[in-house]
C-alpha atoms as a PDB file:
ATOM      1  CA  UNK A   1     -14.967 -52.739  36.180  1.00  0.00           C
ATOM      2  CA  UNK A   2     -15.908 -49.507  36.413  1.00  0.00           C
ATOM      3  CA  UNK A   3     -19.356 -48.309  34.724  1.00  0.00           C
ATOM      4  CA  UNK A   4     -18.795 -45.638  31.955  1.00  0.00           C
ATOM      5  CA  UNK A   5     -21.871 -43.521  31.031  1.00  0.00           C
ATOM      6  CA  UNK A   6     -24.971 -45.553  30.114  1.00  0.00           C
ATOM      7  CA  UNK A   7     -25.716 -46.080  26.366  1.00  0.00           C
ATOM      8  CA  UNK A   8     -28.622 -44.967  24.545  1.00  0.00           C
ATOM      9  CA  UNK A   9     -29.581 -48.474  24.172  1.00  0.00           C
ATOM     10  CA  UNK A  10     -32.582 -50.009  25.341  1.00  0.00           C
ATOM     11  CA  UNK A  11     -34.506 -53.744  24.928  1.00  0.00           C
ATOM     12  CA  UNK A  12     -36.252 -53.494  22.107  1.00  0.00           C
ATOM     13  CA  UNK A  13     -34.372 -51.164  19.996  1.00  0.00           C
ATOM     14  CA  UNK A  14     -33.159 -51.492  16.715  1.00  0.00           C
ATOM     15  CA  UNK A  15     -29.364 -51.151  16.270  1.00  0.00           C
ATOM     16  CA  UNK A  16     -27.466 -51.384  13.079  1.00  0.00           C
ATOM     17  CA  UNK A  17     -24.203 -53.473  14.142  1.00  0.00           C
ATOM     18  CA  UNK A  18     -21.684 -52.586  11.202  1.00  0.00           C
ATOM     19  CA  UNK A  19     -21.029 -55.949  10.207  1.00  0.00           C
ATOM     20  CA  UNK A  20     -24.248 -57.838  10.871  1.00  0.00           C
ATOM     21  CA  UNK A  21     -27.086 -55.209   9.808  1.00  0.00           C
ATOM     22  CA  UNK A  22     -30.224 -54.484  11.285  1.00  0.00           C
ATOM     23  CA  UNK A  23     -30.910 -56.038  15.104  1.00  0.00           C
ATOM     24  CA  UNK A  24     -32.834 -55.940  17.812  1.00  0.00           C
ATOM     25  CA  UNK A  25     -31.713 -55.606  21.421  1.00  0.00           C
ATOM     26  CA  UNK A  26     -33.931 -58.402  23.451  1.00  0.00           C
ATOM     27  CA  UNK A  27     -32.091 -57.548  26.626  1.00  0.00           C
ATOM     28  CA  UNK A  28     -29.341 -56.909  28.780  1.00  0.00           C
ATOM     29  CA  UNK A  29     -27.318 -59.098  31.165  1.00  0.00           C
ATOM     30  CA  UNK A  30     -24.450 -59.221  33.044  1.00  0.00           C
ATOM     31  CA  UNK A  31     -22.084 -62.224  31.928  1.00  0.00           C
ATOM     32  CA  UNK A  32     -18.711 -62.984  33.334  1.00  0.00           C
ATOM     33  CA  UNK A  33     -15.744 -63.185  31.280  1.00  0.00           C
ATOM     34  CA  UNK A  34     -12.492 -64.222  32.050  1.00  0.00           C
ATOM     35  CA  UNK A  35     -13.140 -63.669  35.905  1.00  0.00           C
ATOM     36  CA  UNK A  36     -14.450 -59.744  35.006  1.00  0.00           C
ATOM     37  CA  UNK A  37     -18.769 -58.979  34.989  1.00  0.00           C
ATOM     38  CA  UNK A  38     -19.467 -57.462  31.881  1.00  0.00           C
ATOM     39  CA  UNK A  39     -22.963 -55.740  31.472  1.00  0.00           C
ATOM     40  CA  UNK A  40     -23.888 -56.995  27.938  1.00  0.00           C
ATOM     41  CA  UNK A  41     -26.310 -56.339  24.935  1.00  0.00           C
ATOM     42  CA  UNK A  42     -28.181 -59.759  24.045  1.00  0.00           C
ATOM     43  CA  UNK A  43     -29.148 -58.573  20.399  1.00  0.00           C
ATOM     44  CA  UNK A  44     -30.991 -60.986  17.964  1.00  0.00           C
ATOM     45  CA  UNK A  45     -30.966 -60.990  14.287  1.00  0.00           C
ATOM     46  CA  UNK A  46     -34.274 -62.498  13.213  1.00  0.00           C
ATOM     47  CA  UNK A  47     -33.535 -63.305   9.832  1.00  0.00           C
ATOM     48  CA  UNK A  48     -30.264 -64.621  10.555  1.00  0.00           C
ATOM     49  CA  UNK A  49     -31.018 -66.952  13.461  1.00  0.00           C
ATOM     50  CA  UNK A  50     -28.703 -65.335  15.015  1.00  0.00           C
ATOM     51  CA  UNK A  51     -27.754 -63.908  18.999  1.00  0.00           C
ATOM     52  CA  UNK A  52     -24.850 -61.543  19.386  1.00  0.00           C
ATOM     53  CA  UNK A  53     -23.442 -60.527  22.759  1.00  0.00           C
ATOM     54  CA  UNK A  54     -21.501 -57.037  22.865  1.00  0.00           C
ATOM     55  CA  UNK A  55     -20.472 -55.291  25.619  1.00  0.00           C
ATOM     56  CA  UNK A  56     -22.359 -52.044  26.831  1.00  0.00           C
ATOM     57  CA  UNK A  57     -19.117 -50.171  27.525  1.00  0.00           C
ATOM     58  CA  UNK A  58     -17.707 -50.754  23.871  1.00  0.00           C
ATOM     59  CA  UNK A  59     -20.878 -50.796  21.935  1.00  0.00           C
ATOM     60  CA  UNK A  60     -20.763 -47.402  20.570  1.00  0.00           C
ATOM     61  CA  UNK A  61     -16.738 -47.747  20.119  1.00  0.00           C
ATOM     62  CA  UNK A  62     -17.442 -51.090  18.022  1.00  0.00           C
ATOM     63  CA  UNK A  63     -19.477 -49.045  15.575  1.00  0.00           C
ATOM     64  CA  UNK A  64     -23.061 -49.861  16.347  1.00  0.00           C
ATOM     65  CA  UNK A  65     -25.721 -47.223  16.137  1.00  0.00           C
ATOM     66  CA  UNK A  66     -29.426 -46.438  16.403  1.00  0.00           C
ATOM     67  CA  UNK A  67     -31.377 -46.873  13.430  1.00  0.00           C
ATOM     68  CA  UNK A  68     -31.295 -43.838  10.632  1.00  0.00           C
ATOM     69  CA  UNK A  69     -33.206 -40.883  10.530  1.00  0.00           C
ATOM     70  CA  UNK A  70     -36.174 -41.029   8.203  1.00  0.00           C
ATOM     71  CA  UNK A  71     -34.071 -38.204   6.164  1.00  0.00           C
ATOM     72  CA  UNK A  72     -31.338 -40.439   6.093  1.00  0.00           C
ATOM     73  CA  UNK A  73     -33.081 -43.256   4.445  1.00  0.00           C
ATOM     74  CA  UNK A  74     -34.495 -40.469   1.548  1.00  0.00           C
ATOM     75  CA  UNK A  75     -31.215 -39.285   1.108  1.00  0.00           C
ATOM     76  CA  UNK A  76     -29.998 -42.916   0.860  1.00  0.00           C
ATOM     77  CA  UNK A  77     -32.953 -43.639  -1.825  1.00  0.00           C
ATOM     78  CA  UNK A  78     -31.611 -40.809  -3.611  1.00  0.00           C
ATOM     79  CA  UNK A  79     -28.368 -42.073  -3.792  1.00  0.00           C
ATOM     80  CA  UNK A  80     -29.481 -45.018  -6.101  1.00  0.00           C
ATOM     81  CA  UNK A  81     -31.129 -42.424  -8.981  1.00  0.00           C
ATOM     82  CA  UNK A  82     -27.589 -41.238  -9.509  1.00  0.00           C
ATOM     83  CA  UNK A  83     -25.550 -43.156 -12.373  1.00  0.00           C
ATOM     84  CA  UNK A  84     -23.331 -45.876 -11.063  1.00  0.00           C
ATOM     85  CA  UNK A  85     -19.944 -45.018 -10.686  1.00  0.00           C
ATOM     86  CA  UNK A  86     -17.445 -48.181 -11.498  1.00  0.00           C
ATOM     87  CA  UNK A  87     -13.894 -47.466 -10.827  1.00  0.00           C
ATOM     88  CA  UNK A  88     -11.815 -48.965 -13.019  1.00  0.00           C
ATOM     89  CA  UNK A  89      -9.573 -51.084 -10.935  1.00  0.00           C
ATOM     90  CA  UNK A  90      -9.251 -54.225 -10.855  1.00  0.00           C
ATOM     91  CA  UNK A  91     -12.326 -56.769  -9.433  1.00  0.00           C
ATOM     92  CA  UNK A  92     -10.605 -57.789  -6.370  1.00  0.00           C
ATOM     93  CA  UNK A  93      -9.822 -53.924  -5.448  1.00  0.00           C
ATOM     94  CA  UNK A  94     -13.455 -53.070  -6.316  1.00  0.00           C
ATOM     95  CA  UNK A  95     -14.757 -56.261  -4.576  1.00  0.00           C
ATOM     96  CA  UNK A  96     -12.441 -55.317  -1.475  1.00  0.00           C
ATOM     97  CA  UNK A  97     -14.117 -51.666  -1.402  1.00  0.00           C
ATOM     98  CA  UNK A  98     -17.655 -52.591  -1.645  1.00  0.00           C
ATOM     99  CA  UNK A  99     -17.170 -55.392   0.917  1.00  0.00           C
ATOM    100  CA  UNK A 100     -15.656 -52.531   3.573  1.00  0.00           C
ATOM    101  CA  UNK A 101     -18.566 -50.120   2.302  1.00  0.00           C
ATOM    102  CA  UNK A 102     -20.901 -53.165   2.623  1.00  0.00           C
ATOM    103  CA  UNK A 103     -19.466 -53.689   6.728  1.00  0.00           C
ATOM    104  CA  UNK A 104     -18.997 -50.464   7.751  1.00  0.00           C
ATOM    105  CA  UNK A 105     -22.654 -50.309   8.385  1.00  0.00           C
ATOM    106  CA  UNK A 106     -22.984 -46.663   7.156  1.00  0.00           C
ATOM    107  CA  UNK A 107     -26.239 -46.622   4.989  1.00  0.00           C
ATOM    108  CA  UNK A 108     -25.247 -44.328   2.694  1.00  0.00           C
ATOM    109  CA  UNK A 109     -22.226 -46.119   1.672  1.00  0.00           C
ATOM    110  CA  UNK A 110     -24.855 -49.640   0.934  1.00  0.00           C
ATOM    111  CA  UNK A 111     -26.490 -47.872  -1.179  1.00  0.00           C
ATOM    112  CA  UNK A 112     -23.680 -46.601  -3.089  1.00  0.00           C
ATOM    113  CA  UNK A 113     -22.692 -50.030  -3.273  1.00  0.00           C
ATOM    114  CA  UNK A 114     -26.426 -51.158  -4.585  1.00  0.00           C
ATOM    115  CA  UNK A 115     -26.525 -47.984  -6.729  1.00  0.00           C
ATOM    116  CA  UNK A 116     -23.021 -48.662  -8.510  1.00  0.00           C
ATOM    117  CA  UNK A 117     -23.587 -52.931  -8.140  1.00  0.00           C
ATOM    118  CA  UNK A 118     -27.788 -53.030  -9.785  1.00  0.00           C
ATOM    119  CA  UNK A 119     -27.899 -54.397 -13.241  1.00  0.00           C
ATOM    120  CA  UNK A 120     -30.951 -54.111 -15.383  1.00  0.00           C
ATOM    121  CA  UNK A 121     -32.149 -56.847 -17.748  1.00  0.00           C
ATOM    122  CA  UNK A 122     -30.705 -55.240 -20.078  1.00  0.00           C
ATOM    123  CA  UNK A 123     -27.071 -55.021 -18.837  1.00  0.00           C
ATOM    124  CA  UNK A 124     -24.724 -57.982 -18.915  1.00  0.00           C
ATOM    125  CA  UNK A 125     -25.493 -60.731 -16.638  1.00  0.00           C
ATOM    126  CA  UNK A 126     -22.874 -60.080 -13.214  1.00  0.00           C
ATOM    127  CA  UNK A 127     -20.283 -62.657 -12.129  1.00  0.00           C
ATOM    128  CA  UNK A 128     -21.184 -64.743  -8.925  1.00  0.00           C
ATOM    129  CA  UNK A 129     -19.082 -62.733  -6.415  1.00  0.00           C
ATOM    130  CA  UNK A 130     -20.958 -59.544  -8.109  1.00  0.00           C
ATOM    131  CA  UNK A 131     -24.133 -60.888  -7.619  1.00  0.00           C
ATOM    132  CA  UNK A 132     -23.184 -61.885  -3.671  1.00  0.00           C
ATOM    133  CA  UNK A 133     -22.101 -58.294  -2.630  1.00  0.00           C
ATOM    134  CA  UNK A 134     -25.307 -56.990  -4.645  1.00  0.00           C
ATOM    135  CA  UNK A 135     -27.344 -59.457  -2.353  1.00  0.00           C
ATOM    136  CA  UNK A 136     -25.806 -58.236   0.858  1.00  0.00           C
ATOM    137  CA  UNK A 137     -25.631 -54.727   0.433  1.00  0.00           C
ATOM    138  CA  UNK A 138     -29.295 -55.048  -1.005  1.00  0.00           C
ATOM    139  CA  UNK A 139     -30.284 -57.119   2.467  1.00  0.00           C
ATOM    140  CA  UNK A 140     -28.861 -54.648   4.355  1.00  0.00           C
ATOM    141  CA  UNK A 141     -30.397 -51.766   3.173  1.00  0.00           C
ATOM    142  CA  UNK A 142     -33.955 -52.847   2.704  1.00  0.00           C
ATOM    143  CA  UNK A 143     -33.646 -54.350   6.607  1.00  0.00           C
ATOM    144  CA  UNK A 144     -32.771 -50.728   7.602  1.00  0.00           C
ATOM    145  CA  UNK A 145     -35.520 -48.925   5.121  1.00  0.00           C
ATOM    146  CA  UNK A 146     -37.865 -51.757   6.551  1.00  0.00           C
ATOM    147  CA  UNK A 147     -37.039 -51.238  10.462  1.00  0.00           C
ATOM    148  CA  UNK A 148     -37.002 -47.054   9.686  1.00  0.00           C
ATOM    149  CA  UNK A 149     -40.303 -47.263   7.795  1.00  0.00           C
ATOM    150  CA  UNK A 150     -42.022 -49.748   9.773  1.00  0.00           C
ATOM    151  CA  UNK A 151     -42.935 -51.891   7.138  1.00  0.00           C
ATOM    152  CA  UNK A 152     -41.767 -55.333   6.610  1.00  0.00           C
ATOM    153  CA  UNK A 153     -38.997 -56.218   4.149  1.00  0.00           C
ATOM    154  CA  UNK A 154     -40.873 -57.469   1.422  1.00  0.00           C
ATOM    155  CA  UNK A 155     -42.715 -53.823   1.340  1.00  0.00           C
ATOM    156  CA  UNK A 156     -39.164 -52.259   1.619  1.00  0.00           C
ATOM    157  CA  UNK A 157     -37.792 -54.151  -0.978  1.00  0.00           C
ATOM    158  CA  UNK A 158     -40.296 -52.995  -3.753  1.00  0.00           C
ATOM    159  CA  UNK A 159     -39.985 -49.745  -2.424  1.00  0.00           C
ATOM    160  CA  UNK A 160     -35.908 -50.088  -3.477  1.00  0.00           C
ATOM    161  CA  UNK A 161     -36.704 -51.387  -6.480  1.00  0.00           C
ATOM    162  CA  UNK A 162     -38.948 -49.153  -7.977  1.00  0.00           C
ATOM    163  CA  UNK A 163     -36.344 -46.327  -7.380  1.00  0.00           C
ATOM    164  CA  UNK A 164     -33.897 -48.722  -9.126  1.00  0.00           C
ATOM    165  CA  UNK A 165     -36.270 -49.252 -12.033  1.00  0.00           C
ATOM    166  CA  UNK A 166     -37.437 -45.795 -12.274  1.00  0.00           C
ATOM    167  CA  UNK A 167     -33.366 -44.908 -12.689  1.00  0.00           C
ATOM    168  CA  UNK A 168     -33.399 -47.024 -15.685  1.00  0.00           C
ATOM    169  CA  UNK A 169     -36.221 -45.882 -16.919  1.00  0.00           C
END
């Protein structure tokens, strides 16, 4: 196998992997797979008890990427003091978009998602699936405001919330 140019990656980084969220690269090996040596990425999700193995050569091609930009995670705040905007399809067709928005890993996208998913107690109470795609884009983007802030999740978490409030408000 030939070597293509050498990632950005490095142990220890963060990476957003699109469908998994926020990880961290604990190393890299070289594994063999069906007879070929394959220089992988050994990243762990924490929260998730969770390893993932990707290989170097298609990491970037596979959609994983370096944390956001401090901007990035403003703009993405921002995002949620807009009014929700609710298509009016049908559930499954709205579930189906959030869940690609949701896995595509692109943070401004999860927030859309969060912005257009939040209910206040005020608002009707959501349906189960509702409430699970709220949940995961929610995870998602506090992991990434935590890991881009530096604070831990429970700090991010209030920090997402009081922007959601404060749009009610």
């Amino acid at each position: 196998m030939s070597k293509t140019k050498k990632t950005e990656f490095r142990p220890d980084d963060f990476v957003v992997y699109p469908t998994h969220g926020v990880g961290r690269i604990v190393s890299i090996e070289e594994q063999e797979v069906a007879g070929l040596r394959l220089e992988m990425f050994v990243i762990s999700f924490e929260k998730d008890k969770m390893t993932l193995r990707v290989p170097t050569a298609r990491a970037t091609e596979i959609g994983m990427r370096g944390l956001s930009t401090p901007d990035l995670v403003e703009r993405a705040l921002d995002t949620l003091k807009g009014k929700a905007r609710v298509k009016r399809a049908m559930w499954s067709r709205r579930a189906q978009e959030y869940e690609q928005k949701i896995n595509s890993g692109d943070l401004m996208s999860i927030a859309e998602v969060v912005r257009d998913l939040h209910r206040n107690d005020d608002q009707r109470e959501q349906s189960y699936s509702e409430r699970q795609l709220y949940e995961a884009a929610l995870d998602r983007l506090t992991r990434e405001v935590a890991a881009v802030s530096g604070i831990d999740e429970a700090g991010a978490q209030k920090k997402v919330e009081t922007v959601l409030t404060a749009r009610a408000a």
